[in-house]
PDB file of N, CA and C in Angstrom:
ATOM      1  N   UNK A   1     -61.808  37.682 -76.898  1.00  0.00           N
ATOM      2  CA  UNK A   1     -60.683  37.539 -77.805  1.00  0.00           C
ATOM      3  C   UNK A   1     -59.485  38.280 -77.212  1.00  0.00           C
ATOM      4  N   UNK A   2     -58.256  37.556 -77.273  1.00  0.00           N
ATOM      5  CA  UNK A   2     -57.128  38.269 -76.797  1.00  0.00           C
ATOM      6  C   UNK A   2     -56.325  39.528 -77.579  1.00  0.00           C
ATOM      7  N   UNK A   3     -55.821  40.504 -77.252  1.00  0.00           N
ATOM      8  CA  UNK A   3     -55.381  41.378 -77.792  1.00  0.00           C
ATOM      9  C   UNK A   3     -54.388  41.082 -78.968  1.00  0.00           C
ATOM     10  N   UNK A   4     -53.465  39.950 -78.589  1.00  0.00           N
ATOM     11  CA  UNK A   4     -52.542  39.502 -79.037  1.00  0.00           C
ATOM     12  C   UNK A   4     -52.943  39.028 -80.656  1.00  0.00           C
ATOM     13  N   UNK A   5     -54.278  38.042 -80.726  1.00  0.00           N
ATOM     14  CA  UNK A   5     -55.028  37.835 -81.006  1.00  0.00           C
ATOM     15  C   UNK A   5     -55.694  38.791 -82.317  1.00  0.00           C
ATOM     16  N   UNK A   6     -56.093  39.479 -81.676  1.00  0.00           N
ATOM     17  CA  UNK A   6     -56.840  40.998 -82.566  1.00  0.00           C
ATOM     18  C   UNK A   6     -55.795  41.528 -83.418  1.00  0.00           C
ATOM     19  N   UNK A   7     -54.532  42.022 -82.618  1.00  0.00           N
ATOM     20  CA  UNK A   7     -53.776  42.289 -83.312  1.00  0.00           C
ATOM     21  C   UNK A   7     -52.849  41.698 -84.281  1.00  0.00           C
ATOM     22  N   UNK A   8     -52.897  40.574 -83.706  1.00  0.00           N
ATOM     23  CA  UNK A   8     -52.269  39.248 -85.239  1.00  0.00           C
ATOM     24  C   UNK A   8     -53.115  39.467 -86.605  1.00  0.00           C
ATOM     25  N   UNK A   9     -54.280  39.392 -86.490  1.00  0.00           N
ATOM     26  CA  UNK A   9     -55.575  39.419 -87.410  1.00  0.00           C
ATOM     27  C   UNK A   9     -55.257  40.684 -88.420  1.00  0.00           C
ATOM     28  N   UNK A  10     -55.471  41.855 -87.320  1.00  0.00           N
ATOM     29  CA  UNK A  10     -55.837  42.957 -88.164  1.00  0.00           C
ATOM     30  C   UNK A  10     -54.159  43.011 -88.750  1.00  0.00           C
ATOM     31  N   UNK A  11     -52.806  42.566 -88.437  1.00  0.00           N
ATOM     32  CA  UNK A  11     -51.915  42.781 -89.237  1.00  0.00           C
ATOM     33  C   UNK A  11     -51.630  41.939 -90.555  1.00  0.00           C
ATOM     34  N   UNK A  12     -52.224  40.912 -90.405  1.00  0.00           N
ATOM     35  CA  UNK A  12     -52.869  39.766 -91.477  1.00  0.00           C
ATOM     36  C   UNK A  12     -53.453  40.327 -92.379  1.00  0.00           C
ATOM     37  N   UNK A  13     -54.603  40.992 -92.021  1.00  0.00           N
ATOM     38  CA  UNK A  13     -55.309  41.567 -93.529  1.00  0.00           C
ATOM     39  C   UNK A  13     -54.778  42.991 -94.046  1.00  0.00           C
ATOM     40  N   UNK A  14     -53.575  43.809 -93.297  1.00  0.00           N
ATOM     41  CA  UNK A  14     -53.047  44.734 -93.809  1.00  0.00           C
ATOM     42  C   UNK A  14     -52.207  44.369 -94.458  1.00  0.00           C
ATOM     43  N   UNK A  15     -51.505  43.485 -94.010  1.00  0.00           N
ATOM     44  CA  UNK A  15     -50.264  42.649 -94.836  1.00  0.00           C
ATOM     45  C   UNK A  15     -50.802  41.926 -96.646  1.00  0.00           C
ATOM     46  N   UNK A  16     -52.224  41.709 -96.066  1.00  0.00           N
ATOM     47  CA  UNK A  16     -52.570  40.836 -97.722  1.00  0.00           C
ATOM     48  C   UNK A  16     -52.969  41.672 -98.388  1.00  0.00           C
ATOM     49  N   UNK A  17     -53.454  42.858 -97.626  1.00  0.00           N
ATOM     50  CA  UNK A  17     -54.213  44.207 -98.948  1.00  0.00           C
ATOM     51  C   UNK A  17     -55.644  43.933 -98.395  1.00  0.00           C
ATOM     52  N   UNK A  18     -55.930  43.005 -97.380  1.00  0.00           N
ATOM     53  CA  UNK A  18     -57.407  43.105 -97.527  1.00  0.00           C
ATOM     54  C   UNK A  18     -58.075  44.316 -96.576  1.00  0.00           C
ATOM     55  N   UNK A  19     -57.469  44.804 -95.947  1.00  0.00           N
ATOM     56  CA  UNK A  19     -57.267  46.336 -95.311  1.00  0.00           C
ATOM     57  C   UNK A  19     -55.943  47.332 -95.776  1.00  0.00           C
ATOM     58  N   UNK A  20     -56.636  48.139 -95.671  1.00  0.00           N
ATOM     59  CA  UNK A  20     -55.908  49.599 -96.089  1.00  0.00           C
ATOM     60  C   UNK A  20     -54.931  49.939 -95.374  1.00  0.00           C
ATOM     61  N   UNK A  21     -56.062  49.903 -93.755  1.00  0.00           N
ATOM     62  CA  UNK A  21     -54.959  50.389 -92.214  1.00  0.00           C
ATOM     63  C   UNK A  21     -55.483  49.696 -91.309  1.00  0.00           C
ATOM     64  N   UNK A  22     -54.794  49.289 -90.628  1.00  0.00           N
ATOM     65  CA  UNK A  22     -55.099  48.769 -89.359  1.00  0.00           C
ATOM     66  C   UNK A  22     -54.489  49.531 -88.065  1.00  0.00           C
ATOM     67  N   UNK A  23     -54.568  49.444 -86.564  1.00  0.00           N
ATOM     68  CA  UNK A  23     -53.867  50.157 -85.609  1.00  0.00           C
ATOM     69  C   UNK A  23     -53.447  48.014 -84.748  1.00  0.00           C
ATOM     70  N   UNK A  24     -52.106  47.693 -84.969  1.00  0.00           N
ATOM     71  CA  UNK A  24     -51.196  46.549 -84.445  1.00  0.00           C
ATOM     72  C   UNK A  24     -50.402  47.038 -83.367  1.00  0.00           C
ATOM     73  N   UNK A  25     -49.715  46.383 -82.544  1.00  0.00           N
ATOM     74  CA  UNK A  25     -48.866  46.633 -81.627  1.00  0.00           C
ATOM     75  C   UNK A  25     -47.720  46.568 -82.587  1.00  0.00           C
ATOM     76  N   UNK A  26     -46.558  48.139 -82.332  1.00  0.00           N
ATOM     77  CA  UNK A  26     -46.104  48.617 -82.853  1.00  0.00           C
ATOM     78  C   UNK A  26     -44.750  46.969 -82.884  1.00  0.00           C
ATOM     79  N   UNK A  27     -44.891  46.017 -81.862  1.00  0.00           N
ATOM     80  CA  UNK A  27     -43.652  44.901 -82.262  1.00  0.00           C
ATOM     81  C   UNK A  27     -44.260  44.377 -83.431  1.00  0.00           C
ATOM     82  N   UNK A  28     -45.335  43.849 -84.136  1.00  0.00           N
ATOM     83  CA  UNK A  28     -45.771  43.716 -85.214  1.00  0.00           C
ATOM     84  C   UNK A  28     -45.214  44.514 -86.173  1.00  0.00           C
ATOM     85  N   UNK A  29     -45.384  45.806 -85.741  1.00  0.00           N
ATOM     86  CA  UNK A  29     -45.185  46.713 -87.147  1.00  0.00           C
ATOM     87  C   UNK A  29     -44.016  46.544 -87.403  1.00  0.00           C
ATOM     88  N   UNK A  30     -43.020  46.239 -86.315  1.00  0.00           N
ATOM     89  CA  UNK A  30     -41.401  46.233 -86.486  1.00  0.00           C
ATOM     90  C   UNK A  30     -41.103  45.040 -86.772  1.00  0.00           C
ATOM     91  N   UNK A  31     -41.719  44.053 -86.790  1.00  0.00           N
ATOM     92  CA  UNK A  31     -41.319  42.420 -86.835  1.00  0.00           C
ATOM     93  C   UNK A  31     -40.326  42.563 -88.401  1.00  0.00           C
ATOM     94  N   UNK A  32     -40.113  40.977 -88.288  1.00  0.00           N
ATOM     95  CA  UNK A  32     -39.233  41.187 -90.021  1.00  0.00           C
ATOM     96  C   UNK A  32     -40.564  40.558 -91.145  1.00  0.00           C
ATOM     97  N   UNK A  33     -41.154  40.247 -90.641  1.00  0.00           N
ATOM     98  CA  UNK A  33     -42.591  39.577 -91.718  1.00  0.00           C
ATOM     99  C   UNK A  33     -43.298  41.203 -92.095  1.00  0.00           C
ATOM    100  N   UNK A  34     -43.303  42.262 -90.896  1.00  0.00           N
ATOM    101  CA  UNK A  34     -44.248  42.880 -91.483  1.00  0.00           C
ATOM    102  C   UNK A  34     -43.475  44.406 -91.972  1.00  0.00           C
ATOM    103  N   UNK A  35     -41.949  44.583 -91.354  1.00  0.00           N
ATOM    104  CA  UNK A  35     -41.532  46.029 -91.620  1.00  0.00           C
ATOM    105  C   UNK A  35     -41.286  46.367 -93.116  1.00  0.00           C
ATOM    106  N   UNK A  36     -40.938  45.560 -94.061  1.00  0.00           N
ATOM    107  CA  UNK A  36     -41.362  45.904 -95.741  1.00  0.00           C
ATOM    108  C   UNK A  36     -42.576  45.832 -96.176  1.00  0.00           C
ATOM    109  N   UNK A  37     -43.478  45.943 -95.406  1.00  0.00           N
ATOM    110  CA  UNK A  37     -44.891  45.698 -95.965  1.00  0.00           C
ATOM    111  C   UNK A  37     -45.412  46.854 -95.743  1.00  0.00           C
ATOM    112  N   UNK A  38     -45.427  47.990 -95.984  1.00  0.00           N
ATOM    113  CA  UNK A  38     -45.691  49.655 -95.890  1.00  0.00           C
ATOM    114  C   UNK A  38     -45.180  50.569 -95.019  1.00  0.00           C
ATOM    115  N   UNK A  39     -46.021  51.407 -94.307  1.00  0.00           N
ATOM    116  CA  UNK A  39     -45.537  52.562 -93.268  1.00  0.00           C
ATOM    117  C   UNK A  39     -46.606  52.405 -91.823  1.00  0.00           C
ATOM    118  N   UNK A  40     -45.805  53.233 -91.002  1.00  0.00           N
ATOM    119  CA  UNK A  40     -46.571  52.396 -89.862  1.00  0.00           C
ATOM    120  C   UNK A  40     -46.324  54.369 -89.209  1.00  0.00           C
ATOM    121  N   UNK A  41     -47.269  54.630 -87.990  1.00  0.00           N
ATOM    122  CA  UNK A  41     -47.161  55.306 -86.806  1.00  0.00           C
ATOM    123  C   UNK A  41     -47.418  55.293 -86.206  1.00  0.00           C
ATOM    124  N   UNK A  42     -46.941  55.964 -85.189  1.00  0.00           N
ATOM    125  CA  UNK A  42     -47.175  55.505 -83.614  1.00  0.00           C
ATOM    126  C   UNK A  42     -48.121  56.527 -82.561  1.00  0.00           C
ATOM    127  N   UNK A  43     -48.841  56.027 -82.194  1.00  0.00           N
ATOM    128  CA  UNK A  43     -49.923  56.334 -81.449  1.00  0.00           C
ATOM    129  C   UNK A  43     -49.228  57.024 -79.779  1.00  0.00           C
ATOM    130  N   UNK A  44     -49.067  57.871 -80.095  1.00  0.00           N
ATOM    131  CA  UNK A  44     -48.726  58.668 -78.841  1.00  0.00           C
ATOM    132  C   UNK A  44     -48.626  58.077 -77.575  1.00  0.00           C
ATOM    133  N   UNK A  45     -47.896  57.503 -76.729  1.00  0.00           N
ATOM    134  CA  UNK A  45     -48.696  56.689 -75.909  1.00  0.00           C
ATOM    135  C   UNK A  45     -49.295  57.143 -74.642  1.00  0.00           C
ATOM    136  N   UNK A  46     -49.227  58.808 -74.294  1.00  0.00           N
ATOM    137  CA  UNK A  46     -49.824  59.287 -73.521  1.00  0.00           C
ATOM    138  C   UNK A  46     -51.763  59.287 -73.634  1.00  0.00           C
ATOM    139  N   UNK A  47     -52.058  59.074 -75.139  1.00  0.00           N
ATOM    140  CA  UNK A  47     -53.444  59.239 -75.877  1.00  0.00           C
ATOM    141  C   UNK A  47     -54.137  57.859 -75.416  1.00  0.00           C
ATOM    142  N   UNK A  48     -53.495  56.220 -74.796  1.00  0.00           N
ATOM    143  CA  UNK A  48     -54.264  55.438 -74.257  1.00  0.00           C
ATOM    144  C   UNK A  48     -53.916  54.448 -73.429  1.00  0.00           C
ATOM    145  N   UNK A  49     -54.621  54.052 -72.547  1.00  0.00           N
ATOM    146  CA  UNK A  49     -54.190  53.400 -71.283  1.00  0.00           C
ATOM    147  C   UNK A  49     -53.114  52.170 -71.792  1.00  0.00           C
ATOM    148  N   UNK A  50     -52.194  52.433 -70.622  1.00  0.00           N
ATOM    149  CA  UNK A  50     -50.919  51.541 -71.208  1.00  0.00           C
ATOM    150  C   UNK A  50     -51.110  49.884 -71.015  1.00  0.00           C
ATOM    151  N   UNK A  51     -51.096  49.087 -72.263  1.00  0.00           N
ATOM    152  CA  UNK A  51     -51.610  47.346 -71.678  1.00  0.00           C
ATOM    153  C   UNK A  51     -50.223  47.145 -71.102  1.00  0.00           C
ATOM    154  N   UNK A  52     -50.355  46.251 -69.716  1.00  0.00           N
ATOM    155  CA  UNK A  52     -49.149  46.200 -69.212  1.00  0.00           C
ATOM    156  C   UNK A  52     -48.982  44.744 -68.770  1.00  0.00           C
ATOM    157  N   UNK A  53     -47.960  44.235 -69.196  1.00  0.00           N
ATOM    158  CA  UNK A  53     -47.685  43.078 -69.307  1.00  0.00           C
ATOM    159  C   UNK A  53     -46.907  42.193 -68.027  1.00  0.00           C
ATOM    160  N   UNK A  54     -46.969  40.774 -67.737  1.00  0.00           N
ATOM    161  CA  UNK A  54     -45.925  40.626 -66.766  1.00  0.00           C
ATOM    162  C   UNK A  54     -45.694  39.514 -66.831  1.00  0.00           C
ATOM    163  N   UNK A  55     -44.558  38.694 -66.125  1.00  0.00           N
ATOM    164  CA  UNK A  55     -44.317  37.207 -65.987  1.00  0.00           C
ATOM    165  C   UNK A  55     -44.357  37.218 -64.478  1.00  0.00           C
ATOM    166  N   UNK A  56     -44.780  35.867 -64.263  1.00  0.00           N
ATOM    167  CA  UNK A  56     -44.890  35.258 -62.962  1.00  0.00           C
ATOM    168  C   UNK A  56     -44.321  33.514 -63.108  1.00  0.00           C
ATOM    169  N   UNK A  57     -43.743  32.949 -62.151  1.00  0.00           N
ATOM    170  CA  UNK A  57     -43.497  31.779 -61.995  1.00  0.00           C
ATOM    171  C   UNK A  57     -44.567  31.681 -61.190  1.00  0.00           C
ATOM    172  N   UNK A  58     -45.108  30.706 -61.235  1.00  0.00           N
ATOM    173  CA  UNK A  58     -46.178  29.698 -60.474  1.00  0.00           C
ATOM    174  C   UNK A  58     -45.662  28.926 -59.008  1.00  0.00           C
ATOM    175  N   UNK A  59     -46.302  28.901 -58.204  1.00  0.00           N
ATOM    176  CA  UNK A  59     -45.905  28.461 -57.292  1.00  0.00           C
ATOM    177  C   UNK A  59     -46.228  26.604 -56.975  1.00  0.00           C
ATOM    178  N   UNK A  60     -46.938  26.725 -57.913  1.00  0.00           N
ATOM    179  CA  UNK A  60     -47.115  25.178 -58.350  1.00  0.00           C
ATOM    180  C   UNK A  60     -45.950  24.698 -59.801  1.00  0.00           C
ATOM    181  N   UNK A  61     -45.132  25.699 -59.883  1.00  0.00           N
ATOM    182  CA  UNK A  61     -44.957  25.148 -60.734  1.00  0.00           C
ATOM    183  C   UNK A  61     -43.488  23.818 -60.634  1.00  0.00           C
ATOM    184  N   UNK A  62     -43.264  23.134 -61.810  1.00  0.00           N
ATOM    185  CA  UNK A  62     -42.341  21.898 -61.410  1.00  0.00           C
ATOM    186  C   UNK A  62     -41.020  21.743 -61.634  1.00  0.00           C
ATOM    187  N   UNK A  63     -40.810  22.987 -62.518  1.00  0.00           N
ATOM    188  CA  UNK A  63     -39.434  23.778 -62.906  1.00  0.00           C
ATOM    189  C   UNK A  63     -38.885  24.874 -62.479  1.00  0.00           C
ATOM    190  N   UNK A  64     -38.980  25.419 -60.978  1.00  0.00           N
ATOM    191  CA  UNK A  64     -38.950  26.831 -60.757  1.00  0.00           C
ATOM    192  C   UNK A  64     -37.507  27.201 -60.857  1.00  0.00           C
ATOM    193  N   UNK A  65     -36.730  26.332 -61.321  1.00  0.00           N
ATOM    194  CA  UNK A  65     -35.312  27.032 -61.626  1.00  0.00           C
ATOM    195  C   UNK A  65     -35.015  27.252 -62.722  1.00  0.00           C
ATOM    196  N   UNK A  66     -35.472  25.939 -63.978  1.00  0.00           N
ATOM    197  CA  UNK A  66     -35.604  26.933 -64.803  1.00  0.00           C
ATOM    198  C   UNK A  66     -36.169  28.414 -65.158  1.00  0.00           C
ATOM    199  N   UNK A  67     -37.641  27.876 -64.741  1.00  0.00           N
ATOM    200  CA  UNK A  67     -38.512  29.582 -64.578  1.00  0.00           C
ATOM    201  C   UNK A  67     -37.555  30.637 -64.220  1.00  0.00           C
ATOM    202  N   UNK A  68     -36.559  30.727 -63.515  1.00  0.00           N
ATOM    203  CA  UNK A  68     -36.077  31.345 -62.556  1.00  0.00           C
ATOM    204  C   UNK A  68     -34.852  32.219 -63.601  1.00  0.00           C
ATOM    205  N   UNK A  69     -34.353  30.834 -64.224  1.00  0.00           N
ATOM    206  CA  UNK A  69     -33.082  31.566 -65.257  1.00  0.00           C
ATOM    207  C   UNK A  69     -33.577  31.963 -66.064  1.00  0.00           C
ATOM    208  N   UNK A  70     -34.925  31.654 -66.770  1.00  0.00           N
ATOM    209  CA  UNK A  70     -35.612  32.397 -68.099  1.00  0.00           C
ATOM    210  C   UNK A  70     -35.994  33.419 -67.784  1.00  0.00           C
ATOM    211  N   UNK A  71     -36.538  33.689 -66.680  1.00  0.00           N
ATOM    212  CA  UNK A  71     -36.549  35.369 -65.986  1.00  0.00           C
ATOM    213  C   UNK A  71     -35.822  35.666 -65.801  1.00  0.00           C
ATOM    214  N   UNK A  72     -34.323  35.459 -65.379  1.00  0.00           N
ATOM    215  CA  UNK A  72     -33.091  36.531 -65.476  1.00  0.00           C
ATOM    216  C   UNK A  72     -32.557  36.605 -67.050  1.00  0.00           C
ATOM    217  N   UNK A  73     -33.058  36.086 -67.585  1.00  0.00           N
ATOM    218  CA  UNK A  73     -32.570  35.877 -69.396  1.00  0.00           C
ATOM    219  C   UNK A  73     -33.525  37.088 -69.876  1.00  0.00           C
ATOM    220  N   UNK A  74     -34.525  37.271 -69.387  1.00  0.00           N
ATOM    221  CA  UNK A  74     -35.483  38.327 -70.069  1.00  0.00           C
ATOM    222  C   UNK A  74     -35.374  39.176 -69.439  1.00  0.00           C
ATOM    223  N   UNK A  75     -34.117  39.677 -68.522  1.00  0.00           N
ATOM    224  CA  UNK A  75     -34.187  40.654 -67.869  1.00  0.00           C
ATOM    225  C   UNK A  75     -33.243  41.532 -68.025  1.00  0.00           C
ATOM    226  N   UNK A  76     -32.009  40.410 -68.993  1.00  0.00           N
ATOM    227  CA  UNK A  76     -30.873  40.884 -68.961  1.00  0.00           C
ATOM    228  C   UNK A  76     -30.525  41.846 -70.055  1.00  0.00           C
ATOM    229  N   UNK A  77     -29.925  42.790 -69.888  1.00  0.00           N
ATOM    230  CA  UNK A  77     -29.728  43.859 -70.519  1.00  0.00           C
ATOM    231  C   UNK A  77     -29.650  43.629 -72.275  1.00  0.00           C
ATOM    232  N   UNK A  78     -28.800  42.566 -72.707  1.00  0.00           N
ATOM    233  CA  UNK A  78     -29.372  42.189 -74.005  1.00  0.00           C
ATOM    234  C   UNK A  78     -30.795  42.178 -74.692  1.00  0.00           C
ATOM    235  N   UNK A  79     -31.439  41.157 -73.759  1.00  0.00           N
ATOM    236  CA  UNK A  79     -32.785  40.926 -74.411  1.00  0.00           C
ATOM    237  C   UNK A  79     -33.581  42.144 -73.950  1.00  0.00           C
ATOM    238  N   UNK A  80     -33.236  42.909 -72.858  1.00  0.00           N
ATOM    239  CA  UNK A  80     -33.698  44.305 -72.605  1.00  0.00           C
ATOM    240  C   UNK A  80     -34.056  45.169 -73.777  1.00  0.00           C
ATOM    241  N   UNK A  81     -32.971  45.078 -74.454  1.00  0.00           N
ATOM    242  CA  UNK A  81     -32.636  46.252 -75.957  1.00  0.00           C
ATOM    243  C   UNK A  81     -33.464  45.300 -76.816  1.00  0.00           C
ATOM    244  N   UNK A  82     -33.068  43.930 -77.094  1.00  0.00           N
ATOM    245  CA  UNK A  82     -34.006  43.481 -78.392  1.00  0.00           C
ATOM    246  C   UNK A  82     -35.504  43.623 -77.849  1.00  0.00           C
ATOM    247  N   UNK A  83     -35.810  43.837 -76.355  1.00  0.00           N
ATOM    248  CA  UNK A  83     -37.594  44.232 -76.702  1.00  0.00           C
ATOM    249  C   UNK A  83     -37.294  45.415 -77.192  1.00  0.00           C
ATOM    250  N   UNK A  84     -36.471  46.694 -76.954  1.00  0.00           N
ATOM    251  CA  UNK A  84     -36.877  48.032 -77.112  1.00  0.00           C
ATOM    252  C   UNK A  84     -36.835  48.247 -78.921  1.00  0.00           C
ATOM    253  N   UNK A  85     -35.819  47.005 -79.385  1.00  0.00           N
ATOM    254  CA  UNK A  85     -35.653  47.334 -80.745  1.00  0.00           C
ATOM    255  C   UNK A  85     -36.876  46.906 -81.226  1.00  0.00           C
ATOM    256  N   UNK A  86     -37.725  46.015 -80.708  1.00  0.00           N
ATOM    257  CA  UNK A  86     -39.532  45.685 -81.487  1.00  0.00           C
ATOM    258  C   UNK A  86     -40.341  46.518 -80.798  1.00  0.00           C
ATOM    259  N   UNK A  87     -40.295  47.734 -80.337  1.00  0.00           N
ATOM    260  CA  UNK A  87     -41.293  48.528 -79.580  1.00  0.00           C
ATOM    261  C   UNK A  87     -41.606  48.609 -78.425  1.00  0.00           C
ATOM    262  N   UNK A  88     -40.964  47.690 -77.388  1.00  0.00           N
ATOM    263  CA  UNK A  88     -41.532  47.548 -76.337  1.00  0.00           C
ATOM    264  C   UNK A  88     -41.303  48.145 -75.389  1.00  0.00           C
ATOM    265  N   UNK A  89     -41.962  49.501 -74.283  1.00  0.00           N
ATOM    266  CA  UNK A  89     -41.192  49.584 -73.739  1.00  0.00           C
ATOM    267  C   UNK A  89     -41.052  49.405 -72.488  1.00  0.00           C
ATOM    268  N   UNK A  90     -39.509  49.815 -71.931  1.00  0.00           N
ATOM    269  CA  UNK A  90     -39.230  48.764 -70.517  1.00  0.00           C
ATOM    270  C   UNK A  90     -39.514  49.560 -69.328  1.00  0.00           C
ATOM    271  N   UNK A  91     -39.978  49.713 -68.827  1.00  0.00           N
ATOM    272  CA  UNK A  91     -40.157  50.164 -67.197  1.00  0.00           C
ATOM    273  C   UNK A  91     -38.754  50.089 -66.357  1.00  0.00           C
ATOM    274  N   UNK A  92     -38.532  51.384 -65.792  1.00  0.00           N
ATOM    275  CA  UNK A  92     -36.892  51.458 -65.118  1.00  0.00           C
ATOM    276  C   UNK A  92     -37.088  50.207 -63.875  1.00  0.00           C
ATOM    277  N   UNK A  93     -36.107  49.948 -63.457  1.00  0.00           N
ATOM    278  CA  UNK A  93     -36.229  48.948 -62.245  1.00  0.00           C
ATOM    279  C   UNK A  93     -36.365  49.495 -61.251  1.00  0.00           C
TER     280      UNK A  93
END
């Protein structure tokens, strides 16, 4: 099962009441579906191995220019800040 996955779930049944607490990736906790739906904290992140995420274009792939501008779109200092405003954080370049 994917993390992504797990953590959709367990914010699902905190959100309906059918759990008390759950531990979600803190962009969940910040989303707009779930930030009026109680209190949230944050797990130190020195306390567990960091999941680390990445994009790759494919070398098969049949659009590599688009690929190409959607990776400078997610790179660019705008969408930079809207990950940091859902939790995410960015690795210096």
């Amino acid at each position: 099962m994917s993390w992504v996955k797990t953590f959709s779930q367990t914010a699902s049944f905190v959100a309906s009441g059918s759990a008390d607490v759950g531990i979600i990736a803190l962009s969940l906790a910040l989303s707009p579906n779930m930030k009026d739906k109680g209190r949230y904290a944050e797990v130190v992140a020195g306390d567990y191995p960091a999941i680390e995420q990445a994009c790759v274009i494919m070398r098969s792939s049949k659009n590599k220019d688009v690929a190409q501008q959607f990776l400078k779109f997610i790179q660019s200092p705008p969408i930079r800040e809207l990950f940091k405003k859902y939790g995410f954080a960015i690795p210096n370049q």
